[in-house]
C-alpha atoms as a PDB file:
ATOM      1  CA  UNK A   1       0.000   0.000   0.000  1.00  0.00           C
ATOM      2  CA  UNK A   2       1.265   3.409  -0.506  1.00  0.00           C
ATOM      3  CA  UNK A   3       1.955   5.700   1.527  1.00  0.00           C
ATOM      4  CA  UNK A   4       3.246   9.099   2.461  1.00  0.00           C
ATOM      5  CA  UNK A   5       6.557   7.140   3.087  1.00  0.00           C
ATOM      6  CA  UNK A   6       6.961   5.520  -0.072  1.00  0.00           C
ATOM      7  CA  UNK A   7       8.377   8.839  -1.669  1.00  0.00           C
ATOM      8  CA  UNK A   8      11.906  10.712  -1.263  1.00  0.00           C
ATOM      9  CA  UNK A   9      12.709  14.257  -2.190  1.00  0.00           C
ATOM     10  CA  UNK A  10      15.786  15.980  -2.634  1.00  0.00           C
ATOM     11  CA  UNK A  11      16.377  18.947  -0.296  1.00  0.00           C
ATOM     12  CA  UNK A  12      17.595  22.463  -1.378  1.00  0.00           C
ATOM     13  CA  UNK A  13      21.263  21.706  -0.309  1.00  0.00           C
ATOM     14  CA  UNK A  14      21.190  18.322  -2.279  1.00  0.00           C
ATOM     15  CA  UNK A  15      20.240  15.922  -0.078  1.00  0.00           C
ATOM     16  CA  UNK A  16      18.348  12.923  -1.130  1.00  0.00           C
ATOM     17  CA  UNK A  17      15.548  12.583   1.675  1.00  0.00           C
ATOM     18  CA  UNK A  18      13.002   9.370   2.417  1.00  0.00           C
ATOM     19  CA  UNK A  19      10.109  10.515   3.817  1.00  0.00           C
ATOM     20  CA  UNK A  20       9.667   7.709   5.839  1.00  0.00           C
ATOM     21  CA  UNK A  21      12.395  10.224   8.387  1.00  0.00           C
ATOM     22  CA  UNK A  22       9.121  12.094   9.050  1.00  0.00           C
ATOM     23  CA  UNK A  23       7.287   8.553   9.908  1.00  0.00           C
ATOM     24  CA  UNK A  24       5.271   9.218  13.118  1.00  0.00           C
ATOM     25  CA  UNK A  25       5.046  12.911  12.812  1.00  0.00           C
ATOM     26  CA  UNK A  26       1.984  15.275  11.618  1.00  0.00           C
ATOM     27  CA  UNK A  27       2.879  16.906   8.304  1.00  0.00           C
ATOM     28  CA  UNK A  28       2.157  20.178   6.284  1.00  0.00           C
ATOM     29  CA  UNK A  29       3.160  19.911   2.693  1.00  0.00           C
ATOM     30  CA  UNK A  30       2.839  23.246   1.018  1.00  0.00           C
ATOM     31  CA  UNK A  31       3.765  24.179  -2.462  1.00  0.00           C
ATOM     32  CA  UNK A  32       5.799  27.548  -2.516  1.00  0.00           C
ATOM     33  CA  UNK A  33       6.973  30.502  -4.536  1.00  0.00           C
ATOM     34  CA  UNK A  34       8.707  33.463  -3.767  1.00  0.00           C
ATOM     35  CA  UNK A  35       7.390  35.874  -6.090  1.00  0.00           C
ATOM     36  CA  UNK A  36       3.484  35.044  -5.311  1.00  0.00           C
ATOM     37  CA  UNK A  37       0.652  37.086  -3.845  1.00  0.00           C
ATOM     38  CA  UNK A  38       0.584  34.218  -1.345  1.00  0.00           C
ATOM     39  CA  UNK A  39       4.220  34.578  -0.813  1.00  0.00           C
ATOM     40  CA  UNK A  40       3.483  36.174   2.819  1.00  0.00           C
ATOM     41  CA  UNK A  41       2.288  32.747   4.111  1.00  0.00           C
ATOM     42  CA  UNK A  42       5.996  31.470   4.468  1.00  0.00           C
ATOM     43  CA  UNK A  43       5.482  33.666   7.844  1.00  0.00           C
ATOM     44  CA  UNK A  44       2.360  31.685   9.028  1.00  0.00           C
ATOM     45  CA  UNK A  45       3.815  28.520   8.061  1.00  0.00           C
ATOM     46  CA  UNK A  46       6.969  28.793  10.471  1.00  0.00           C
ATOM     47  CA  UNK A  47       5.139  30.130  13.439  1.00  0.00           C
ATOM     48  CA  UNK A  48       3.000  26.524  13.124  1.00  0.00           C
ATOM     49  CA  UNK A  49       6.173  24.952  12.735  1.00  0.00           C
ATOM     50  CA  UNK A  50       7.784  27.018  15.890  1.00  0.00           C
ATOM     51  CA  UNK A  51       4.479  26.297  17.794  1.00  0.00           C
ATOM     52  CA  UNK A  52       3.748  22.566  17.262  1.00  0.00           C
ATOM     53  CA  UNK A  53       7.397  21.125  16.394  1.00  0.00           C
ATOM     54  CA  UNK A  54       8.002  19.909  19.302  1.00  0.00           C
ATOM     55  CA  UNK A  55       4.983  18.277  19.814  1.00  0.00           C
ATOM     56  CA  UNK A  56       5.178  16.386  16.168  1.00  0.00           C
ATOM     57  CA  UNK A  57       4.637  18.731  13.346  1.00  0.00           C
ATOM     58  CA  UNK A  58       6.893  18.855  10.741  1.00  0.00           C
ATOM     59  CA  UNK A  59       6.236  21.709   7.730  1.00  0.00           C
ATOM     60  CA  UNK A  60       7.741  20.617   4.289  1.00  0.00           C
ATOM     61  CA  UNK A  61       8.202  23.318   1.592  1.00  0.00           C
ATOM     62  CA  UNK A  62       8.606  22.483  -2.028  1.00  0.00           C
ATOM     63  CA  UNK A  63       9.389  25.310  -4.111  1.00  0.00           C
ATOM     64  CA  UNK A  64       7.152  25.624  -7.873  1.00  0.00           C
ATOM     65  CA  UNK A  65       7.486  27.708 -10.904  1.00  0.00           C
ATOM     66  CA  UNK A  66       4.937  26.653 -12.389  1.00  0.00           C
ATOM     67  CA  UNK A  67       2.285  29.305 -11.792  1.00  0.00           C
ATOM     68  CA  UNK A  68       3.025  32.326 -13.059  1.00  0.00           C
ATOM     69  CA  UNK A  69       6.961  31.516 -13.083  1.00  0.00           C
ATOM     70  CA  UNK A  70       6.314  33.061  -9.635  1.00  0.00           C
ATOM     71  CA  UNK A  71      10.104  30.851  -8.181  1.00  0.00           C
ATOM     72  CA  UNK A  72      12.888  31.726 -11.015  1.00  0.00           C
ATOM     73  CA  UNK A  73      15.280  31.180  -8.575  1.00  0.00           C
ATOM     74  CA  UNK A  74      17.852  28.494  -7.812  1.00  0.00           C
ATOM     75  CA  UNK A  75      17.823  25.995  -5.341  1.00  0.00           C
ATOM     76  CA  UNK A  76      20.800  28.686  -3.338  1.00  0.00           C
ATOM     77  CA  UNK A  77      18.167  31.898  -4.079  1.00  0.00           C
ATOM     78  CA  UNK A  78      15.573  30.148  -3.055  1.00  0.00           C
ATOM     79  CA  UNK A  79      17.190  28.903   0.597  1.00  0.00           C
ATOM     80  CA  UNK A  80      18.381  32.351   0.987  1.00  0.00           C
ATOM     81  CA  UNK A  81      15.322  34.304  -0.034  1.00  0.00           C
ATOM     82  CA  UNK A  82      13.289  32.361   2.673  1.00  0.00           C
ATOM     83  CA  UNK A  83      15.403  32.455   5.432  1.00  0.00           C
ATOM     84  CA  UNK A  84      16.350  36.401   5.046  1.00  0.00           C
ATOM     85  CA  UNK A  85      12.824  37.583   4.601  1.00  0.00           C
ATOM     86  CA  UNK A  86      10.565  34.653   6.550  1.00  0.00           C
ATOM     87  CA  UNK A  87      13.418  33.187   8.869  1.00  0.00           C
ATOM     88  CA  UNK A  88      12.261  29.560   7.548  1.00  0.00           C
ATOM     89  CA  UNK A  89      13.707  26.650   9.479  1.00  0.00           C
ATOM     90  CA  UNK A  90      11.656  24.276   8.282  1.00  0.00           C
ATOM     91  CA  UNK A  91      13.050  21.595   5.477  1.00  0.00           C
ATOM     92  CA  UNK A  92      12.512  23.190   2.448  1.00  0.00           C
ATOM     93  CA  UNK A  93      13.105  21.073  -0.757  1.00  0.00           C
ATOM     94  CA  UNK A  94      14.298  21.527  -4.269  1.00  0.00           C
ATOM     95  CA  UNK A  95      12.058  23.016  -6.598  1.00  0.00           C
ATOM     96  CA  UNK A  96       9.672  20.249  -8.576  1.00  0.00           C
ATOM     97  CA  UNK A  97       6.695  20.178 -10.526  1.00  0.00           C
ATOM     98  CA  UNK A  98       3.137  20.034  -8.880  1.00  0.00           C
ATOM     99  CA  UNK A  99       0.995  19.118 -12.260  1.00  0.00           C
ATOM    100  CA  UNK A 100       1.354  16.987 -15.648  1.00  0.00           C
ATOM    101  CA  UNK A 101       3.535  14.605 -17.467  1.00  0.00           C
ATOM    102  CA  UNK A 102       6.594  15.630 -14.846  1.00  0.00           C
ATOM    103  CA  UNK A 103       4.349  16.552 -11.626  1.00  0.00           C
ATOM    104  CA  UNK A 104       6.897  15.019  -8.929  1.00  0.00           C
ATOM    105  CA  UNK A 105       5.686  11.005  -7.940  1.00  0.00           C
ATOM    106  CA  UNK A 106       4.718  13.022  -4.358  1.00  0.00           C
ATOM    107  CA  UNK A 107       2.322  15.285  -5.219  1.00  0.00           C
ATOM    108  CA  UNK A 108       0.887  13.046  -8.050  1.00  0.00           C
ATOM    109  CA  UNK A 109       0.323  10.786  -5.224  1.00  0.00           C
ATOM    110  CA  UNK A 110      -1.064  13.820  -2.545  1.00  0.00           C
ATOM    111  CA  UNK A 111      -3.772  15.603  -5.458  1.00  0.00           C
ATOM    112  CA  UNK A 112      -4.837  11.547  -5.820  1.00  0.00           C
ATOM    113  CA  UNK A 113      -5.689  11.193  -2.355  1.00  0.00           C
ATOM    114  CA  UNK A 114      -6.821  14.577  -1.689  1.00  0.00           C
ATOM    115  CA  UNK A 115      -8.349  15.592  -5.109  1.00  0.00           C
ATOM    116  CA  UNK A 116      -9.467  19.811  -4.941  1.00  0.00           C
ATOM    117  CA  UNK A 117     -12.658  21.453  -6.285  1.00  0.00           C
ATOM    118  CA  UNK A 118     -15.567  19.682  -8.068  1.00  0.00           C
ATOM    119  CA  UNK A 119     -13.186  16.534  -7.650  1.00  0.00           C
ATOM    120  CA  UNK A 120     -10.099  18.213  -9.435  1.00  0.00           C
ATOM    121  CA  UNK A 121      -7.045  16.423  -8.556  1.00  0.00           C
ATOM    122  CA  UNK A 122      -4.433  19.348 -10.451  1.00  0.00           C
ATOM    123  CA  UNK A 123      -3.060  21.492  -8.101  1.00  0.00           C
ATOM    124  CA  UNK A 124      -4.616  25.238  -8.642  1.00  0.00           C
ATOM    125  CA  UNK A 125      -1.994  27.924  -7.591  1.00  0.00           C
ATOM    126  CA  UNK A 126       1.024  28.267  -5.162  1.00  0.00           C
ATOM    127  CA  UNK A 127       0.741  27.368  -1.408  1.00  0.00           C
ATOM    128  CA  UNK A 128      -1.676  24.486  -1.731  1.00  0.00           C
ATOM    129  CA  UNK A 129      -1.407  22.535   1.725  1.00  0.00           C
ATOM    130  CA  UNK A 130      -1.816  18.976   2.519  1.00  0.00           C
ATOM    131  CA  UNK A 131      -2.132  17.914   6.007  1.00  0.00           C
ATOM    132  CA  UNK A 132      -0.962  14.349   6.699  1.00  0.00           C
ATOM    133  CA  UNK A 133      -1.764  12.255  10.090  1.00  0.00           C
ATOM    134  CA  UNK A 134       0.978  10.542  11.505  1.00  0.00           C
ATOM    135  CA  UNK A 135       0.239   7.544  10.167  1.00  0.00           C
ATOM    136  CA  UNK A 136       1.354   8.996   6.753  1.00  0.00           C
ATOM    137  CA  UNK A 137      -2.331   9.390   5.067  1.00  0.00           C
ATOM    138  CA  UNK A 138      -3.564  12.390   3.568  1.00  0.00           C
ATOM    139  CA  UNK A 139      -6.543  13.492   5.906  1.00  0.00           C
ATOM    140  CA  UNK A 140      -6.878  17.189   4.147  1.00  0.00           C
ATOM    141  CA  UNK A 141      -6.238  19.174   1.099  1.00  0.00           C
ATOM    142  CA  UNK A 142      -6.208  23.047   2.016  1.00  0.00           C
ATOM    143  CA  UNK A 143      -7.057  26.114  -1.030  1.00  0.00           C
ATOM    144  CA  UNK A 144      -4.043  28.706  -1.460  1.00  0.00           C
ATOM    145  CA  UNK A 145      -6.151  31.459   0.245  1.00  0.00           C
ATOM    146  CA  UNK A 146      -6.408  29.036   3.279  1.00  0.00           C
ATOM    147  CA  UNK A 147      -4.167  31.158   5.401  1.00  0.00           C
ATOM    148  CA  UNK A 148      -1.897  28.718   7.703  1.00  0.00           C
ATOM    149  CA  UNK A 149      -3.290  30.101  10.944  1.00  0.00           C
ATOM    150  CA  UNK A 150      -6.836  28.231  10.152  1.00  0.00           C
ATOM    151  CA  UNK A 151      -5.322  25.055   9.904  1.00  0.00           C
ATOM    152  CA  UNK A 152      -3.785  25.241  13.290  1.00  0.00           C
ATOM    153  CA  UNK A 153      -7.487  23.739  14.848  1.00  0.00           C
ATOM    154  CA  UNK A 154      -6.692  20.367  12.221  1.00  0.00           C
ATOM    155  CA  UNK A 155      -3.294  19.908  13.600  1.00  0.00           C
ATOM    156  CA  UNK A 156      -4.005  20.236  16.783  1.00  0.00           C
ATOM    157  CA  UNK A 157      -6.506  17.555  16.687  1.00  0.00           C
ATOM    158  CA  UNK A 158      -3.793  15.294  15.234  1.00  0.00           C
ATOM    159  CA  UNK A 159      -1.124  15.906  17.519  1.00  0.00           C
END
């Protein structure tokens, strides 16, 4: 069966990462860009991950450009450009693709088990969230203008 677990990522300083290191711990996967109306959010998302860390929640961020080209940068730009303006700790990953033919095996997997509007499994705009129970499954699938502070309720009920 497959799970949350059954997918790896490469981080933004290289690293090859299983996901199965996050195995027992609540997760927020967000899509991200730095250039995006939505961009702001990075804020919200690290005060969740500064107020539940260290009772299980783990934020992943995975840089797209595929919106409105809204993340030009590099993998470097990208590290720097969070941490300067948003003082991100979370991991953040290297930048993939969150729809079509080369949509990343991970969120193919997430928009399948969490499909959007009207049934919709593609992936809408930048800073789509998917909550994840520690048991790996995908319990929700959160809009863009879902601002990280409303899903703090959800993860509170899973921690």
């Amino acid at each position: 069966m497959t799970s949350i677990y059954s997918f790896s990522a490469r981080t933004l300083g290289g690293e090859e990462v299983n996901l199965e290191r996050y195995q027992g711990k609540v997760l927020l996967i967000v899509n991200t860009a730095s250039e995006c109306g939505f961009t702001p959010q990075y804020a919200g998302l690290q005060k969740l991950y500064d107020g539940y860390a260290a009772r299980g929640l783990t934020v992943l961020g995975f840089p797209c450009n595929q919106f409105g080209k809204q993340e030009p940068g590099d993998a470097a730009q990208i590290g720097a450009f969070c941490e300067k303006n948003y003082g991100v700790t979370f991991p953040m990953f290297d930048k993939v693709e969150v729809n079509g033919a080369n949509a990343h095996p991970l969120f193919r997997y997430l928009t399948g088990e969490a499909p959007g509007l009207l049934g919709l499994e593609a992936i809408k705009w930048n800073f789509t969230k998917f909550l994840i129970g520690r048991d790996g499954e995908v319990v929700k699938r959160y809009a863009p203008l879902t601002k990280p502070e409303a899903i703090a309720e959800d993860i509170e009920k899973l921690l």
